[in-house]
Structure formats: C-alpha cells, structure tokens
Protein backbone atom coordinates (compact mmCIF):
# COMPACT_ATOMS: atom_id res chain seq x y z
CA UNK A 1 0.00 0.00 0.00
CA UNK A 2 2.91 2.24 1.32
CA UNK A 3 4.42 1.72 -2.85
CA UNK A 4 0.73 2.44 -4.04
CA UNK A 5 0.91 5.53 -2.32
CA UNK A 6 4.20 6.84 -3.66
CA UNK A 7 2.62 6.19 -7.28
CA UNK A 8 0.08 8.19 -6.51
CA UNK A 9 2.35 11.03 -5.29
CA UNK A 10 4.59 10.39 -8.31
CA UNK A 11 0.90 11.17 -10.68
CA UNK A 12 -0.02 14.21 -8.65
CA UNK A 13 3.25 15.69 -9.13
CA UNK A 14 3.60 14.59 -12.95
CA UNK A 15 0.17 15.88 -14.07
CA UNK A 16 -0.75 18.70 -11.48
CA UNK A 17 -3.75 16.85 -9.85
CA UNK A 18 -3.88 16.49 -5.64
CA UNK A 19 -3.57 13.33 -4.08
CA UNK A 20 -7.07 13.38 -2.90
CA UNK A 21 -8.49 13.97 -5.98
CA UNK A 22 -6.75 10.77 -7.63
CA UNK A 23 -8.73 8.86 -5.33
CA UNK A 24 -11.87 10.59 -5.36
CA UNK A 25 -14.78 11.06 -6.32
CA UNK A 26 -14.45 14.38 -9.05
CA UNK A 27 -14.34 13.15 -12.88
CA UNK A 28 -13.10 16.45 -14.68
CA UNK A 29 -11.51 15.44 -17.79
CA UNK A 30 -7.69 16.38 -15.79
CA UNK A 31 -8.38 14.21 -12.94
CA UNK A 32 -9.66 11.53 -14.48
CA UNK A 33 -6.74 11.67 -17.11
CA UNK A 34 -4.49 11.47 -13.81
CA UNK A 35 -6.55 9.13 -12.58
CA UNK A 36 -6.13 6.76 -15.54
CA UNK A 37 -2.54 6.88 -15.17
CA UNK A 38 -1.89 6.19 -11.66
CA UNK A 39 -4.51 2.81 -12.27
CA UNK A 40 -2.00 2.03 -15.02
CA UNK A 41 1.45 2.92 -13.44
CA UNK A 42 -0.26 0.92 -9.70
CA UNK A 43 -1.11 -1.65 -12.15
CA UNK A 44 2.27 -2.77 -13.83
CA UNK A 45 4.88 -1.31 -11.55
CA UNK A 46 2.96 -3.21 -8.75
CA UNK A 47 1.19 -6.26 -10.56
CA UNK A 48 -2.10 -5.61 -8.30
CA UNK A 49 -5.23 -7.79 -9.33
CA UNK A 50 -7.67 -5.28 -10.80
CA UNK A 51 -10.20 -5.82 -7.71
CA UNK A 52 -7.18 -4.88 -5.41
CA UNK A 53 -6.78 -1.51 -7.74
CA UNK A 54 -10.84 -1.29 -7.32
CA UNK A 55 -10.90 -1.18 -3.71
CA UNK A 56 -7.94 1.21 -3.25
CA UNK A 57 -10.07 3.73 -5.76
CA UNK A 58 -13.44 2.90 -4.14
CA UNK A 59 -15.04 2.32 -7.41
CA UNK A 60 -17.82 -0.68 -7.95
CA UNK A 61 -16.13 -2.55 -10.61
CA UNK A 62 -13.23 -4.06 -11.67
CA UNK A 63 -14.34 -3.27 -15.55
CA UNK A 64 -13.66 -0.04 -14.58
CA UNK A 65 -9.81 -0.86 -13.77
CA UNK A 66 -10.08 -2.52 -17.22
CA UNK A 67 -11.23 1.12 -18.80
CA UNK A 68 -8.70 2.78 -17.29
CA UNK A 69 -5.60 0.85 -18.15
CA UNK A 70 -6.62 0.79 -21.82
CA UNK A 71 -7.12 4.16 -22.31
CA UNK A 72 -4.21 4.63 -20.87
CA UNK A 73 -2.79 1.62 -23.69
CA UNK A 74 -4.21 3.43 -26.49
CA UNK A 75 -3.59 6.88 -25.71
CA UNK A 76 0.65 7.09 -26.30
CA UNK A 77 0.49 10.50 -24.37
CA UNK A 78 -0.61 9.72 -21.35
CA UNK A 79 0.93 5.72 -22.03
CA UNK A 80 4.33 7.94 -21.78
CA UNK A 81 3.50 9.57 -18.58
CA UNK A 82 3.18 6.66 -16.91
CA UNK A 83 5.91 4.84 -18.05
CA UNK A 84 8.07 7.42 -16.96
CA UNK A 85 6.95 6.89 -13.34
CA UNK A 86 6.97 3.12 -13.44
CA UNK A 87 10.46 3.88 -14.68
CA UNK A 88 10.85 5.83 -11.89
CA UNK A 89 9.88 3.35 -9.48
CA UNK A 90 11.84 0.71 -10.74
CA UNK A 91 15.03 2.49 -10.29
C-alpha cells in the first residue's frame, strides 16, 4: 500500500492533480486523465489484481480498472506519462 501511495504522489506531481483527488470522487476530464494513469502505473509497476486496484479507488467494478488501463494503452500521451513513473519506481 505504502508503494501504491508513492505512485500516486509520483501522478499528482507529474500531471498537477492532488492526491485526494486521484482517489476521489471528481471526474473532470484532468483528474480523471491522472486518474487513468496512476490505475496504469499501480497496475504494472505493482502487478495488483484489478479488484485490489478497485478497492484502493473505491469504485464498484473491476471493468472499470479494465477502462482505465486501456485508455491509458491506447492513448501514447498519457501511455508515456506513466511509463516514466513506473520507470521511476523501478530504479
């Protein structure tokens, strides 16, 4: 959780979002961008099942995990982003 956590610093910082907002409950088109990209970087920097990622963003799904990381796959902006965290945290 403690590495989850980091990530999610590591996103605020990147893209300008707060913490808080990465986790809640807002869905501007900035946050949820951000929001996209810490499910992604959490995802393969930490190998989390997508219901573990669910619970940590309090959302009623795990389809909704499976959204986010491929927008994230098909979008090679924001796919950059958050390879340069998970970069980041493997180093």
């Amino acid at each position: 959780m403690q590495r989850s956590m980091h990530i999610l610093a590591e996103v605020a910082q990147e893209t300008g979002v707060a913490p808080d907002d990465l986790r809640g409950a807002k869905r501007t088109h900035d946050i949820a961008k951000a929001r996209f990209i810490a499910i992604y970087a959490i995802r393969q920097a930490l190998g989390l099942s997508y219901n573990q990622i669910r619970r940590m963003f309090d959302y009623k799904h795990h389809t909704s995990i499976m959204y986010a990381i491929a927008r994230v796959e098909s979008a090679p902006a924001l796919k950059a982003v958050a390879n340069r965290i998970i970069e980041r945290q493997a180093a």
